[in-house]
N, C-alpha and C. Protein backbone atom coordinates (compact mmCIF):
# COMPACT_ATOMS: atom_id res chain seq x y z
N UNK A 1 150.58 143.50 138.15
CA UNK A 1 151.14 142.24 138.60
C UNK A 1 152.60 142.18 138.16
N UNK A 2 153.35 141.97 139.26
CA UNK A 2 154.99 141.78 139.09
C UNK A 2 155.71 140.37 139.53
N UNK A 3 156.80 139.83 138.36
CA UNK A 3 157.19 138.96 139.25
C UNK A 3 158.71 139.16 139.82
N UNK A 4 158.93 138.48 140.71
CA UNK A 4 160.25 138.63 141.95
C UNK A 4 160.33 137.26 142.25
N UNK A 5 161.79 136.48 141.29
CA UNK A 5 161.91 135.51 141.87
C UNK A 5 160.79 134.51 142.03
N UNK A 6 159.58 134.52 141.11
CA UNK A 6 159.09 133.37 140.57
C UNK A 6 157.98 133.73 141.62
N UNK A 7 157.97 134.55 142.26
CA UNK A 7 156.54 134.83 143.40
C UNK A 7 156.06 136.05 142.28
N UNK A 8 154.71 135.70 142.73
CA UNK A 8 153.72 137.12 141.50
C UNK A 8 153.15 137.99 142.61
N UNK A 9 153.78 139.19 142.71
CA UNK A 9 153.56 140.32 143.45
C UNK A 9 151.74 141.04 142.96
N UNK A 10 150.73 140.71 143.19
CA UNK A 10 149.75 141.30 143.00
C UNK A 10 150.06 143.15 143.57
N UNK A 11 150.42 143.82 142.87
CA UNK A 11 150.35 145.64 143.75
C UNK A 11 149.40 146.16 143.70
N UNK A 12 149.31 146.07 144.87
CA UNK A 12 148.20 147.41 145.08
C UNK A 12 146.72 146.60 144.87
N UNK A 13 146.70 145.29 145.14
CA UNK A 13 145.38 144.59 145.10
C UNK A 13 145.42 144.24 146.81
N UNK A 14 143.92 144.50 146.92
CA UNK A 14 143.94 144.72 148.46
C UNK A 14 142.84 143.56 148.90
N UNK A 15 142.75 142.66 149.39
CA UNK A 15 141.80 141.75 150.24
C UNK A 15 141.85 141.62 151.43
N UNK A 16 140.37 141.72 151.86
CA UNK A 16 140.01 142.18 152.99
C UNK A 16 139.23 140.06 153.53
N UNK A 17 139.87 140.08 154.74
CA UNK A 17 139.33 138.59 154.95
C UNK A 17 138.79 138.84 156.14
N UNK A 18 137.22 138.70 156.13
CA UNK A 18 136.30 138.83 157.46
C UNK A 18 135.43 137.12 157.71
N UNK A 19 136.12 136.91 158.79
CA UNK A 19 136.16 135.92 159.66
C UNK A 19 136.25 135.37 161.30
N UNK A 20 135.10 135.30 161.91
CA UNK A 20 135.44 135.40 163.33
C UNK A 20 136.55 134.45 163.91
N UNK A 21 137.05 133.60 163.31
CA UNK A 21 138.03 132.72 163.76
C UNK A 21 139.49 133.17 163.66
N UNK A 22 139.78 133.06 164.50
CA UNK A 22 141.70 133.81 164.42
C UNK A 22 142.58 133.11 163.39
N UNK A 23 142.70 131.67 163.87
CA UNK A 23 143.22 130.65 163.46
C UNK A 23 143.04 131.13 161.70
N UNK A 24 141.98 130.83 161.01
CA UNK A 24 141.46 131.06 159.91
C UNK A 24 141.78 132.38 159.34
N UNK A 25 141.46 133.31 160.01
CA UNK A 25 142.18 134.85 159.37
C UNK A 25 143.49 134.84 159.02
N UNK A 26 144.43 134.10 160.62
CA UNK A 26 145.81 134.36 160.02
C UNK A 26 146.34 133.55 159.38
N UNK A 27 145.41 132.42 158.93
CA UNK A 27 146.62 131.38 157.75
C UNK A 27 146.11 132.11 156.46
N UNK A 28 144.91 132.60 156.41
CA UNK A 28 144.02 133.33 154.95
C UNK A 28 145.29 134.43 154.78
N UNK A 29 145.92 135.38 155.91
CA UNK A 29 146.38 136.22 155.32
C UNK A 29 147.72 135.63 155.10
N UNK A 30 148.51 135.03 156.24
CA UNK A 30 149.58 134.10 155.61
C UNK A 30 149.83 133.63 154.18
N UNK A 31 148.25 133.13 153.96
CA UNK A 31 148.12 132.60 152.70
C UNK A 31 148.38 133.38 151.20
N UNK A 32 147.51 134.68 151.27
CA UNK A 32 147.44 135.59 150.56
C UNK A 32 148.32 136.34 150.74
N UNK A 33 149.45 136.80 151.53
CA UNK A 33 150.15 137.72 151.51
C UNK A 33 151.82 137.28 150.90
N UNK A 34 151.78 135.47 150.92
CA UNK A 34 152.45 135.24 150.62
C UNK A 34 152.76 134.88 148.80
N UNK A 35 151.46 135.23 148.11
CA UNK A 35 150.94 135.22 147.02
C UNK A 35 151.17 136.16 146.45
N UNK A 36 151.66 137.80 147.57
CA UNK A 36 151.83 138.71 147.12
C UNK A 36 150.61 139.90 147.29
N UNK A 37 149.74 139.63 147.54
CA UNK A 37 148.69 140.50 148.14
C UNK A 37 148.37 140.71 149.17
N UNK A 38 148.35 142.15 149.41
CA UNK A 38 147.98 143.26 150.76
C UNK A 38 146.81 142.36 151.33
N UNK A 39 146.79 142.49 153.17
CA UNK A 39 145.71 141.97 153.53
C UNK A 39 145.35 142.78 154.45
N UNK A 40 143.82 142.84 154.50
CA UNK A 40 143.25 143.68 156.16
C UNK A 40 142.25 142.58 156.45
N UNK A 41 142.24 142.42 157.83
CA UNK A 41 141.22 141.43 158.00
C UNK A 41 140.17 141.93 159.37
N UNK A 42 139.30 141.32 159.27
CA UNK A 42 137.88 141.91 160.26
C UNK A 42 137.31 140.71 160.58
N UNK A 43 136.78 140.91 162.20
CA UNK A 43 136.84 139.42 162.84
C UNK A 43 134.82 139.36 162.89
N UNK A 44 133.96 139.87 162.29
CA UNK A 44 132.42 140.00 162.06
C UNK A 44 131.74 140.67 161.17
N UNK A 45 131.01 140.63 160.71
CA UNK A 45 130.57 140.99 159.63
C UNK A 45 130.21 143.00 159.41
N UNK A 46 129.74 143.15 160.78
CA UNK A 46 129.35 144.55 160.62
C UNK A 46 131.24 145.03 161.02
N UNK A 47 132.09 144.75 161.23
CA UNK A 47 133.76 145.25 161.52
C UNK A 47 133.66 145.10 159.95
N UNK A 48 133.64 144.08 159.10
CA UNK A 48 134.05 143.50 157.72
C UNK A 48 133.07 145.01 156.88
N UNK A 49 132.18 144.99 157.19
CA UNK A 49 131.74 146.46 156.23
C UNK A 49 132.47 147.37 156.76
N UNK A 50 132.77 148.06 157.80
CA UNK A 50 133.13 149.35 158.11
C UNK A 50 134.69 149.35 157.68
N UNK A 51 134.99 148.37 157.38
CA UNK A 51 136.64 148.33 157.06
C UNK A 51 136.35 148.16 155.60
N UNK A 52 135.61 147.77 154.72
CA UNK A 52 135.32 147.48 153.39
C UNK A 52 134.91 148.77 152.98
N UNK A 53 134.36 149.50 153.96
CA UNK A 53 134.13 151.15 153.35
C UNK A 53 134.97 152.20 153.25
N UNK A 54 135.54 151.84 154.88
CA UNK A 54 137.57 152.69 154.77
C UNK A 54 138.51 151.96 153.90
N UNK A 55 138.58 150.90 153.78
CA UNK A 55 139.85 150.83 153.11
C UNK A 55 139.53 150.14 151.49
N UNK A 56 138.51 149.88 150.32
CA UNK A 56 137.97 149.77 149.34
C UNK A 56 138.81 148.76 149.01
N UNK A 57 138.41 147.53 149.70
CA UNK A 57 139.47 146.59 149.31
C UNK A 57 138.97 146.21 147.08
N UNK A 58 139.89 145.24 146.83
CA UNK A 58 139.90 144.93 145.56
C UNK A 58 138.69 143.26 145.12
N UNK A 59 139.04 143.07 146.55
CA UNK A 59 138.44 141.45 147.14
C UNK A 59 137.85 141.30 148.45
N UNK A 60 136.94 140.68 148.61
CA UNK A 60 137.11 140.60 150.30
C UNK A 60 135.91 139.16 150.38
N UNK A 61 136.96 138.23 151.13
CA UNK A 61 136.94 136.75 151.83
C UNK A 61 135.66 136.95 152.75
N UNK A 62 134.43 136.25 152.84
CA UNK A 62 133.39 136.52 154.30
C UNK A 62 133.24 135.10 154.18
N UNK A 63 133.39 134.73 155.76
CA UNK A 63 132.30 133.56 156.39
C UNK A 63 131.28 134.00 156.58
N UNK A 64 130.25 133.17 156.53
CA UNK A 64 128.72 133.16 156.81
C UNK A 64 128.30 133.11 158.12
N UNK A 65 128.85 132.33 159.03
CA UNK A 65 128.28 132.33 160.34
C UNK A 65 129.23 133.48 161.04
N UNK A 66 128.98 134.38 161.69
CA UNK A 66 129.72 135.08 162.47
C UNK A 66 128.52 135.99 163.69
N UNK A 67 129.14 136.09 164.66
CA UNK A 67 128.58 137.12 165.53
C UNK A 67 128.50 138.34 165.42
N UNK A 68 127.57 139.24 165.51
CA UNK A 68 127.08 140.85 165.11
C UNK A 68 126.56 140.67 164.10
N UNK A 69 127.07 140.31 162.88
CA UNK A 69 126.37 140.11 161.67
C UNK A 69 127.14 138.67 160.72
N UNK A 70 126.26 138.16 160.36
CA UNK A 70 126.38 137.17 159.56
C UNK A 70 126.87 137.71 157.99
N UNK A 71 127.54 136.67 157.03
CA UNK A 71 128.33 136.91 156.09
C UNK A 71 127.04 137.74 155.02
N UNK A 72 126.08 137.03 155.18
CA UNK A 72 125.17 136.78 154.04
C UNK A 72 124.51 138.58 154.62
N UNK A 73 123.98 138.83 155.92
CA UNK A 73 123.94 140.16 155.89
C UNK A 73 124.84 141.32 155.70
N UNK A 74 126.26 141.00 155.64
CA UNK A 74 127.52 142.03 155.41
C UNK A 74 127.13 142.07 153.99
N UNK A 75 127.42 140.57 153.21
CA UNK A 75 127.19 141.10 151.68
C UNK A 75 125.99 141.77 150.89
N UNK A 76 124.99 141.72 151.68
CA UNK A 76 124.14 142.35 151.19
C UNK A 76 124.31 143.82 151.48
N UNK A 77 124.76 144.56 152.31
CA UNK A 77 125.09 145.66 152.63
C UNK A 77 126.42 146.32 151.75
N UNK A 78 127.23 145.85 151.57
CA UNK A 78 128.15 145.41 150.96
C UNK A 78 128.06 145.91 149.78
N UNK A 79 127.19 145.52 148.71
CA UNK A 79 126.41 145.59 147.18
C UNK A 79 125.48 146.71 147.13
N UNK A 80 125.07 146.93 148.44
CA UNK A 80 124.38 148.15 148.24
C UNK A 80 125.48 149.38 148.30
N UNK A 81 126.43 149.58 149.06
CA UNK A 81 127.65 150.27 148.97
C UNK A 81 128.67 150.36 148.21
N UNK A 82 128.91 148.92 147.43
CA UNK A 82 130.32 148.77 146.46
C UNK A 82 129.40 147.70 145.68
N UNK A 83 128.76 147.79 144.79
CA UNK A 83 128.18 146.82 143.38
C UNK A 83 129.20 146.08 143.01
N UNK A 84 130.69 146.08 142.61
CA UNK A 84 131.37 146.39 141.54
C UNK A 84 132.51 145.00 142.34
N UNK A 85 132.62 145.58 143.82
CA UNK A 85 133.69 144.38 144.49
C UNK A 85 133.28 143.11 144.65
N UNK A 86 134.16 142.14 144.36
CA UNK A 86 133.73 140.55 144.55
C UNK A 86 133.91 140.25 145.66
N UNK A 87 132.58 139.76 145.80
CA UNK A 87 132.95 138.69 147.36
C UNK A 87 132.75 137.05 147.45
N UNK A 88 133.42 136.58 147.80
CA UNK A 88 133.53 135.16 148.00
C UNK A 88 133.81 135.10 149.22
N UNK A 89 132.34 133.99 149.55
CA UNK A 89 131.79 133.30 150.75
C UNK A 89 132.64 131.98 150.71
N UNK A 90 133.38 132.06 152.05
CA UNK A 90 134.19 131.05 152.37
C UNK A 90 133.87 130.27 153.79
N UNK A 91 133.41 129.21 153.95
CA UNK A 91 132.49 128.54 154.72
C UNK A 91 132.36 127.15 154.91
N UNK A 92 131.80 126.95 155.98
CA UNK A 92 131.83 125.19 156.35
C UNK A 92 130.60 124.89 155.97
N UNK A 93 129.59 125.58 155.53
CA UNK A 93 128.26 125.22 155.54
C UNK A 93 128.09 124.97 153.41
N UNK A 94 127.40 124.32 153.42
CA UNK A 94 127.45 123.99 152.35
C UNK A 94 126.51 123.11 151.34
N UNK A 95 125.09 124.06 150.93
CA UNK A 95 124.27 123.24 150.78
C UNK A 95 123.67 123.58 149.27
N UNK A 96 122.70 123.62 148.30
CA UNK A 96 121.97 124.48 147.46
C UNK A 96 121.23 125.28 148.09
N UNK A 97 120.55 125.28 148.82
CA UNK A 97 120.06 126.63 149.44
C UNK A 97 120.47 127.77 149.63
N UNK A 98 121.98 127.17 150.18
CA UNK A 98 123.05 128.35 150.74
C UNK A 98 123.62 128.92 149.33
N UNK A 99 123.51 128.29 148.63
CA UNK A 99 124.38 128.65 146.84
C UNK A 99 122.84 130.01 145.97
N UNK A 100 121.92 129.21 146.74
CA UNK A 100 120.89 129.89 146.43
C UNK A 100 121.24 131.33 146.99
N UNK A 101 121.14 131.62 148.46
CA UNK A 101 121.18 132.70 148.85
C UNK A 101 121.97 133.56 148.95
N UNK A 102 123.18 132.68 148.97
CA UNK A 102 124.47 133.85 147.81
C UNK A 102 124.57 134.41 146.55
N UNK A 103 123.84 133.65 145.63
CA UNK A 103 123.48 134.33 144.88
C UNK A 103 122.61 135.53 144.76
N UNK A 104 121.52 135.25 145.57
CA UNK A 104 120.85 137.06 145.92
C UNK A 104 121.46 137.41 146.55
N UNK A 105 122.41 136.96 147.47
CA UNK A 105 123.17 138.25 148.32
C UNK A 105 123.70 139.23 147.42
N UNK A 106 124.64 138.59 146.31
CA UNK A 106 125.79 138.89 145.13
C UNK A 106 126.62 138.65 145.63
N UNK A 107 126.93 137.22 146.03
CA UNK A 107 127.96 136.67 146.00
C UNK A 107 128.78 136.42 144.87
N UNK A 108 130.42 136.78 144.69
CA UNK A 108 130.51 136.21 143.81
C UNK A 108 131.03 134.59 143.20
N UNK A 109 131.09 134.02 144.52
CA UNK A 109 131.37 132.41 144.37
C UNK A 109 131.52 131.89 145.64
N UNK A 110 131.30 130.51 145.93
CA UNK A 110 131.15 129.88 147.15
C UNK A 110 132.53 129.27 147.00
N UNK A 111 133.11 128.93 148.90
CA UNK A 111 133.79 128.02 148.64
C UNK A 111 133.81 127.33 149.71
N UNK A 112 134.18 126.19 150.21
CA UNK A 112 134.39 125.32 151.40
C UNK A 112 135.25 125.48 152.09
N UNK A 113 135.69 125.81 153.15
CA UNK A 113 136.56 125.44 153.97
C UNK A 113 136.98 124.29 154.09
N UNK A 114 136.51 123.19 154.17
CA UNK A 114 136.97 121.47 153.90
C UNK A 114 137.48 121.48 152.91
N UNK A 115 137.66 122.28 151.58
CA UNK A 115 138.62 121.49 150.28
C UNK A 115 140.20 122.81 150.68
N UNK A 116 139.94 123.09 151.79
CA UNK A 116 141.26 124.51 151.57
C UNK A 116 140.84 125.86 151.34
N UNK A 117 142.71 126.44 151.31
CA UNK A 117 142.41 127.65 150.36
C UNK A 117 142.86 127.57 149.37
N UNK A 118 143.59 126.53 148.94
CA UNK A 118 144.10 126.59 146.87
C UNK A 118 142.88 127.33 146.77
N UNK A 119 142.02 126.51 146.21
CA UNK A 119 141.13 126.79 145.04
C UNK A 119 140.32 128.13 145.24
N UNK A 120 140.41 128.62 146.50
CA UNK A 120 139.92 130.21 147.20
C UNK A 120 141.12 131.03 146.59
N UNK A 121 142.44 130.80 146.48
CA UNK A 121 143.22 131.71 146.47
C UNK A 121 143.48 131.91 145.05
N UNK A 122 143.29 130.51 144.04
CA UNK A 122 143.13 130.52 143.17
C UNK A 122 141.76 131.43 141.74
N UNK A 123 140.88 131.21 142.72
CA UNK A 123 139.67 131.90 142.22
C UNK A 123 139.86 134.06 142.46
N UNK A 124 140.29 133.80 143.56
CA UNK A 124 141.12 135.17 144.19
C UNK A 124 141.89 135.69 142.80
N UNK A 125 142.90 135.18 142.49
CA UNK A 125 143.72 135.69 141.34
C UNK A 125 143.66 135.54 140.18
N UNK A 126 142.27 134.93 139.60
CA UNK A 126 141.46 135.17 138.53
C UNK A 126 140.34 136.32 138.65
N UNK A 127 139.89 136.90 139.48
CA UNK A 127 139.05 138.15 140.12
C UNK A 127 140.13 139.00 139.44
N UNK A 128 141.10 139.01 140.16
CA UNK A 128 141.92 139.99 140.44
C UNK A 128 143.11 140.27 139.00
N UNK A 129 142.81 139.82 138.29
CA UNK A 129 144.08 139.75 137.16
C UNK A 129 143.10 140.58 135.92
């Protein structure tokens, strides 16, 4: 971690944001890249593994609802391939059940889409530090 002018350059930390919504990918990477961290992003869950296997991100962002595969089946695939990478489920859905089943996925933290991404990007660079 470097700083430049009061921005904290994360190097060489890589997050991967898989999300079928455009809108949502490109403010996530807007978001994060302007934080200083590399972004690749994947618009479904089975794209979000095959890019999580080529490129070993450091982090990687999943929604839960998506077409081809849902968040909650990427991360489980996910853990069977990379144990070790955090994932945080970022989502409109939002219940104990769902907190439930991220947790067996191995999730490593929920977050809402209704409160933002502070506290996503924030949780991001406590992972990552």
């Amino acid at each position: 971690m470097v700083s430049f002018g009061g921005v904290i350059v994360h190097r060489g930390k890589l997050v991967l944001i898989v999300d079928d919504h455009e809108v949502i990918r490109n403010t996530l990477r807007s978001r994060f890249e302007f934080e200083g961290f590399q972004v690749s992003v994947a618009e479904n869950g089975a794209e979000g593994v095959a890019k999580a296997e080529a490129l070993k991100p450091d982090l990687i962002i999943m929604d839960l609802a998506m077409p081809v595969m849902n968040g909650l089946d990427a991360a489980k695939a996910l853990r069977i391939r990379m144990p070790t990478i955090p994932i945080v489920m970022f989502t409109n859905m939002a219940s104990p059940i769902l907190e439930e089943q991220n947790r067996k996925a191995g999730i490593t933290a929920l977050f809402s889409k209704e409160d933002g991404s502070c506290k996503l990007i924030e949780k991001a660079k406590e992972l990552l530090n």
